[in-house]
N, C-alpha and C. Protein backbone atom coordinates (compact mmCIF):
# COMPACT_ATOMS: atom_id res chain seq x y z
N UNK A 1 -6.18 -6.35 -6.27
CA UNK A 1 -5.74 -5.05 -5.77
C UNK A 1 -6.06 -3.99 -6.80
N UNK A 2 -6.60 -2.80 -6.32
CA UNK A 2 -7.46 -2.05 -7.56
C UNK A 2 -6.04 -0.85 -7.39
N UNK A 3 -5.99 -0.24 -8.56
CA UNK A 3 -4.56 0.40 -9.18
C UNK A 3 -5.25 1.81 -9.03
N UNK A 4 -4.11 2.85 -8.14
CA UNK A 4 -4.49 3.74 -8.09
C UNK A 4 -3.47 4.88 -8.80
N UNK A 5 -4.26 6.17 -8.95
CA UNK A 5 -3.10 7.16 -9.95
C UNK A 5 -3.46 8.48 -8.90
N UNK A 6 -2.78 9.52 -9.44
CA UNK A 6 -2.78 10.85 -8.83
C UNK A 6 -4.17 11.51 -9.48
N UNK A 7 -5.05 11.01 -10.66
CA UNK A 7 -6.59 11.57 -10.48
C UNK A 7 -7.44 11.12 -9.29
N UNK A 8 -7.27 9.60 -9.16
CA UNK A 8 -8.48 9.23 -7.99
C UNK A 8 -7.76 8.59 -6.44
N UNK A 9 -6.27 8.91 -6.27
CA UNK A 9 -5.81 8.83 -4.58
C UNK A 9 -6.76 9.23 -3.84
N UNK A 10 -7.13 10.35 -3.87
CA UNK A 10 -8.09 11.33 -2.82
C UNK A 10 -9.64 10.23 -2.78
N UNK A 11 -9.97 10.13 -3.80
CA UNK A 11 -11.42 9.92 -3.29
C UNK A 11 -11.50 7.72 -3.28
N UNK A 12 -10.03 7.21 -3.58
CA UNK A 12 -10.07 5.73 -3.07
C UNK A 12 -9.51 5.78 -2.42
N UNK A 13 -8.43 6.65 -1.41
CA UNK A 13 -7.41 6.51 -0.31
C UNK A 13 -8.05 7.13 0.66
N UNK A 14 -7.46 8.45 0.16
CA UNK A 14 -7.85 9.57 1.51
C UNK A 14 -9.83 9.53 2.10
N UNK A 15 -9.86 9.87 0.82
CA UNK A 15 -11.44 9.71 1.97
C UNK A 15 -12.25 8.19 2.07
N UNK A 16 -11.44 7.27 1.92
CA UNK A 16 -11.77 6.17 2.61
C UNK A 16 -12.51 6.11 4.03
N UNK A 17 -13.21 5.39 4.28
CA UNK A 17 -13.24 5.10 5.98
C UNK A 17 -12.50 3.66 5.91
N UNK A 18 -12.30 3.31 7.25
CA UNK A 18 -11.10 2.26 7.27
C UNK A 18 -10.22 2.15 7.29
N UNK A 19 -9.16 1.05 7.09
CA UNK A 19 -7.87 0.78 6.83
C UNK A 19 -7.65 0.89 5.42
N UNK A 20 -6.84 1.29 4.90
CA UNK A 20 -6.30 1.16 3.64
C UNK A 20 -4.36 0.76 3.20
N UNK A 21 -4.46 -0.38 2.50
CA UNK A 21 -2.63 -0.59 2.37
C UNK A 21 -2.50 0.28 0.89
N UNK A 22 -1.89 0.67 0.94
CA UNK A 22 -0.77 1.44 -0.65
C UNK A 22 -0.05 0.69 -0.52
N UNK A 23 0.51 0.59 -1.60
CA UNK A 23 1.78 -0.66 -2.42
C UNK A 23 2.15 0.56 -3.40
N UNK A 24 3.81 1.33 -2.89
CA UNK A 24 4.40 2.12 -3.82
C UNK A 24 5.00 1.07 -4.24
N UNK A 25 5.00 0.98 -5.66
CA UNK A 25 5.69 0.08 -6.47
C UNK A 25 6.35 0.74 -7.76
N UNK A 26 7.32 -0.35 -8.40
CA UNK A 26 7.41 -0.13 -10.15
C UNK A 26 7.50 -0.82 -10.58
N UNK A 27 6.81 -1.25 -11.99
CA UNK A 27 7.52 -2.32 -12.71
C UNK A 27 8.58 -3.58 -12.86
N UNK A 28 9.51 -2.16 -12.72
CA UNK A 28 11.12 -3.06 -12.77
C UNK A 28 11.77 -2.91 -11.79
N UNK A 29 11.02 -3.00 -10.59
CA UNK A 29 11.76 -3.42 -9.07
C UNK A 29 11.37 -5.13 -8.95
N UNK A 30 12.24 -5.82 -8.75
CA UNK A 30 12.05 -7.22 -8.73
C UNK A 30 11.48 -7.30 -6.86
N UNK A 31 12.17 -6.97 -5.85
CA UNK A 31 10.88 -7.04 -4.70
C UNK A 31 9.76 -6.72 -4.61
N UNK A 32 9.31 -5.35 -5.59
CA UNK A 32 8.12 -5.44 -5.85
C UNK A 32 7.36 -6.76 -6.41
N UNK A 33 7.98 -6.98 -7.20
CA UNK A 33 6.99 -8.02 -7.87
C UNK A 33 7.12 -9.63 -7.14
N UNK A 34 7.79 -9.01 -6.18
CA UNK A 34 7.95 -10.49 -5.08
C UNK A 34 7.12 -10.44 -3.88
N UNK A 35 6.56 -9.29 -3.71
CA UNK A 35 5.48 -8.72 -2.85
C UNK A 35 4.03 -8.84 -3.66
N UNK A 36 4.24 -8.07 -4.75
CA UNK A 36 3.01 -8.21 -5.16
C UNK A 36 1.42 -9.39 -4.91
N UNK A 37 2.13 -10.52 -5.13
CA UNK A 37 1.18 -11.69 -4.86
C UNK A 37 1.07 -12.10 -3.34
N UNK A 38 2.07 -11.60 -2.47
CA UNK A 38 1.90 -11.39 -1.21
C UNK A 38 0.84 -10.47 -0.89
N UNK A 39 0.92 -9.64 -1.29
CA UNK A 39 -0.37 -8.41 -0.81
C UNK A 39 -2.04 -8.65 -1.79
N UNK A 40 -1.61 -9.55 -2.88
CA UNK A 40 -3.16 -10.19 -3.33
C UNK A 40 -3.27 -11.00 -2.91
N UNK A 41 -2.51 -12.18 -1.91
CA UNK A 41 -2.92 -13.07 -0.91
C UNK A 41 -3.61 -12.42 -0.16
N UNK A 42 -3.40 -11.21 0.55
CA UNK A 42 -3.63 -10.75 1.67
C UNK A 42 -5.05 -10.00 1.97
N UNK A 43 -4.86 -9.31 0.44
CA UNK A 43 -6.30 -8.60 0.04
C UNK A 43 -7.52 -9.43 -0.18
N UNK A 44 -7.15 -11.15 -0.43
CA UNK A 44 -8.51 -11.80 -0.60
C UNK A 44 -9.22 -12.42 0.77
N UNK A 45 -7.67 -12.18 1.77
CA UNK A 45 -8.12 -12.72 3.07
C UNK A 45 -9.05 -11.51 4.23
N UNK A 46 -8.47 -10.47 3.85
CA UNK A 46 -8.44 -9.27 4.40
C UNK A 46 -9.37 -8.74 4.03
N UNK A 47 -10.82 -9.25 4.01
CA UNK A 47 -11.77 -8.72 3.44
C UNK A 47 -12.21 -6.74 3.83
N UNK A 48 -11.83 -6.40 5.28
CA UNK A 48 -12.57 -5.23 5.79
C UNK A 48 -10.87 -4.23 5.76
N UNK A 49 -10.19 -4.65 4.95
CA UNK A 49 -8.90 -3.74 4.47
C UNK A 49 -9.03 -3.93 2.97
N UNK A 50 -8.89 -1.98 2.61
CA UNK A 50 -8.48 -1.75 1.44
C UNK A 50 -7.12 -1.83 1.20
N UNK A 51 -7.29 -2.75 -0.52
CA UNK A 51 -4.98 -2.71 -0.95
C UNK A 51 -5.58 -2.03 -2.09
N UNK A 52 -4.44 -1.09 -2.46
CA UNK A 52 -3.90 -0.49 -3.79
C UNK A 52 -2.92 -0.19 -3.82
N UNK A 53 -2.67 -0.25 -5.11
CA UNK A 53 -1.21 -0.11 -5.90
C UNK A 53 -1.13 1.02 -6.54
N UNK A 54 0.22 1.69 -6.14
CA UNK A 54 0.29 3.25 -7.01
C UNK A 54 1.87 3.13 -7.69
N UNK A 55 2.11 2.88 -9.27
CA UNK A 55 3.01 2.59 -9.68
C UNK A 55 3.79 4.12 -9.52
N UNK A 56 5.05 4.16 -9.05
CA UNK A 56 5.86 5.83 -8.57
C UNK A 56 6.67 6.16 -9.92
N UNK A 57 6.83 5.62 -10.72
CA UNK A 57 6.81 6.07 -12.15
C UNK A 57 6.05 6.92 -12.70
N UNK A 58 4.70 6.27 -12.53
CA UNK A 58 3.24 7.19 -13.40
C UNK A 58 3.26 8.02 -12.39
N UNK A 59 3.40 8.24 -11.25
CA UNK A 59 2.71 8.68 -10.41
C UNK A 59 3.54 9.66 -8.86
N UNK A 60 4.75 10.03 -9.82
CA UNK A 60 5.72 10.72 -8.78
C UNK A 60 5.31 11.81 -7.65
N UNK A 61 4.45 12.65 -8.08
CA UNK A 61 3.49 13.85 -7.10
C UNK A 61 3.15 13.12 -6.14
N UNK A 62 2.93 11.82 -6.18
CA UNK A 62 2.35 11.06 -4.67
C UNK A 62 3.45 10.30 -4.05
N UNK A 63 4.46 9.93 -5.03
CA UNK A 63 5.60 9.32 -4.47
C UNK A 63 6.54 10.59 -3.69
N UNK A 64 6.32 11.32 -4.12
CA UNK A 64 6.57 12.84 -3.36
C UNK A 64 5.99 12.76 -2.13
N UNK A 65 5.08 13.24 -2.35
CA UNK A 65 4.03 13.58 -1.05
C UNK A 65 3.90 12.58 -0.09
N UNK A 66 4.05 11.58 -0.17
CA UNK A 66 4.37 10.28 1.06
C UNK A 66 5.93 10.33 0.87
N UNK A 67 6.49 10.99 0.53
CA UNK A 67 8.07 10.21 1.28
C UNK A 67 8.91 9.41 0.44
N UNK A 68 8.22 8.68 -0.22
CA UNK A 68 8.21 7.51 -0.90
C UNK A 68 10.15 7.72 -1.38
N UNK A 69 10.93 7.21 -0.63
CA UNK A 69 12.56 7.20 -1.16
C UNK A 69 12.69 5.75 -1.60
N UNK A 70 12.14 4.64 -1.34
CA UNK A 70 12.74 3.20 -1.31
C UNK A 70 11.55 2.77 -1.80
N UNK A 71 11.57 1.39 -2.79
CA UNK A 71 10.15 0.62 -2.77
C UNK A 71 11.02 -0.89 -3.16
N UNK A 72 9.50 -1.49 -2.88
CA UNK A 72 8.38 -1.51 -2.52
C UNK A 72 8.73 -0.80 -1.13
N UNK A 73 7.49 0.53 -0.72
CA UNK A 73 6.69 1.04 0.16
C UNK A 73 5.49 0.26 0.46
N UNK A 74 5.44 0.10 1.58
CA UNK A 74 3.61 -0.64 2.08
C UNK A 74 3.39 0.51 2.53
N UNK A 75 2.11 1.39 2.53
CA UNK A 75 1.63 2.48 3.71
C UNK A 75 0.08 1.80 3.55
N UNK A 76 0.08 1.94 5.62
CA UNK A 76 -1.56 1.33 5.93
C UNK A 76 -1.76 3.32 6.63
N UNK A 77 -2.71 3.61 5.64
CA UNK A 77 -3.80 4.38 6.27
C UNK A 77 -4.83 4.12 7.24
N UNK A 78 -5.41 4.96 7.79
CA UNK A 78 -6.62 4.55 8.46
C UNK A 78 -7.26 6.08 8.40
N UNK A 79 -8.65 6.18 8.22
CA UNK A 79 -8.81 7.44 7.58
C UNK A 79 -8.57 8.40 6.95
N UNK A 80 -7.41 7.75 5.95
CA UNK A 80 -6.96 9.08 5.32
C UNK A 80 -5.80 9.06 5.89
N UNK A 81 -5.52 8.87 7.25
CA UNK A 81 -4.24 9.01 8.13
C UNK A 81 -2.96 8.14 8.02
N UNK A 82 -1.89 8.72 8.09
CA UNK A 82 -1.00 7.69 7.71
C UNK A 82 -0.82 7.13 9.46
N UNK A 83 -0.65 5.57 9.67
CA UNK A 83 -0.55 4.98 10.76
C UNK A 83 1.26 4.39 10.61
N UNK A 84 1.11 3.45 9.48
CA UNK A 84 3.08 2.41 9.36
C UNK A 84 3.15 2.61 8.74
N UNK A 85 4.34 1.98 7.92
CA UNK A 85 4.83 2.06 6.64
C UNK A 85 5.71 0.85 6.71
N UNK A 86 6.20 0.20 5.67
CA UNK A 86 7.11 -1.10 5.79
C UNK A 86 8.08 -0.54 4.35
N UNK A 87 9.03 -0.17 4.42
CA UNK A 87 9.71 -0.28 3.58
C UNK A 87 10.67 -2.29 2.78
N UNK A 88 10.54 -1.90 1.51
CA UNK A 88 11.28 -3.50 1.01
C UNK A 88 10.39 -4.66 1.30
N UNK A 89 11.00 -6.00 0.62
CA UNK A 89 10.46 -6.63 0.91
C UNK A 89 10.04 -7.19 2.60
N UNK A 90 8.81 -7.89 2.02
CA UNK A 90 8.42 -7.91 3.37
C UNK A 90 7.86 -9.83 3.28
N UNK A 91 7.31 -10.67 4.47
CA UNK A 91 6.87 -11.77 3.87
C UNK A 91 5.41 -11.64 4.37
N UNK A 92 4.61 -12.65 4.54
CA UNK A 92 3.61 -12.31 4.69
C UNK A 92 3.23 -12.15 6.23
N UNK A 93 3.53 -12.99 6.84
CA UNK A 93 3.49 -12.68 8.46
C UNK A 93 4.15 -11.34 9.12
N UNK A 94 4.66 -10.74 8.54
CA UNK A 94 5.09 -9.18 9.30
C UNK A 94 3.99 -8.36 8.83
N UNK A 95 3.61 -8.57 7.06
CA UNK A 95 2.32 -7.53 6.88
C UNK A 95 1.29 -8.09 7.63
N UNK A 96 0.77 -9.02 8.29
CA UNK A 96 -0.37 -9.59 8.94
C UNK A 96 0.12 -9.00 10.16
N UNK A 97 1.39 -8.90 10.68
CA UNK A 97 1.39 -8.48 12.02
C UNK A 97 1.31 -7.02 11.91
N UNK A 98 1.51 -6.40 10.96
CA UNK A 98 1.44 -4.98 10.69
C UNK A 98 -0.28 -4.45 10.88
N UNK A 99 -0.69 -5.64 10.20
CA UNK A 99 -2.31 -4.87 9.87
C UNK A 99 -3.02 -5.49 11.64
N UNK A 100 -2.86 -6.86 11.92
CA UNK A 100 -3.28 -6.85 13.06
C UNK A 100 -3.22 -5.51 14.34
N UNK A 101 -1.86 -4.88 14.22
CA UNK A 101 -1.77 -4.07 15.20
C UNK A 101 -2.18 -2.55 15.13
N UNK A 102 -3.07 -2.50 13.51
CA UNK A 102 -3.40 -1.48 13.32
C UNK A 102 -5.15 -1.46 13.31
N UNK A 103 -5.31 -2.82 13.59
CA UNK A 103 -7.22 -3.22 13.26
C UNK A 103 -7.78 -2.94 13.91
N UNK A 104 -7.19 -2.64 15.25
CA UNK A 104 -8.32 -2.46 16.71
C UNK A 104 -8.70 -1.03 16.55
């Protein structure tokens, strides 16, 4: 999962084509880091979906600008566009059912 900051969101998120997952995370959230290897499972299966990680510590202007009150946050873009969002933990079959219903 390639780590994103408030210099390069815009040109690895937003102007993506595709799907894209964000992973608002921190450090020292323990569901984060109980997700984490859930969503690099997911990213090696998920070849034609982008994952990144935006730690909301470094990176509050974006934890702003999405909303971001609770994490782990999942947000699946699709052009730039925000489509879901999954707040907390999650396991892996709800994010698969998440991205399935956003692939077509």
């Amino acid at each position: 999962m390639q780590i994103v900051d408030e210099n390069n969101f815009e040109s690895e998120v937003i102007n993506q084509k595709g799907l894209v997952v964000v992973d608002f995370n921190a450090d020292w959230c323990g569901p984060c880091q109980m997700l984490k290897p859930v969503l690099e499972q997911l990213a090696n299966e998920e070849k034609a979906v982008k994952f990144v990680s935006v730690n909301v510590d470094q990176n509050q202007g974006l934890a702003r600008e999405y909303g971001v009150m609770s994490i782990p946050c999942v947000v699946l873009l699709r052009d730039g566009q925000e489509l879901t969002r999954n707040v907390g933990f999650a396991p892996k079959s709800v994010l698969q059912d998440l991205l399935k219903g956003k692939q077509a």
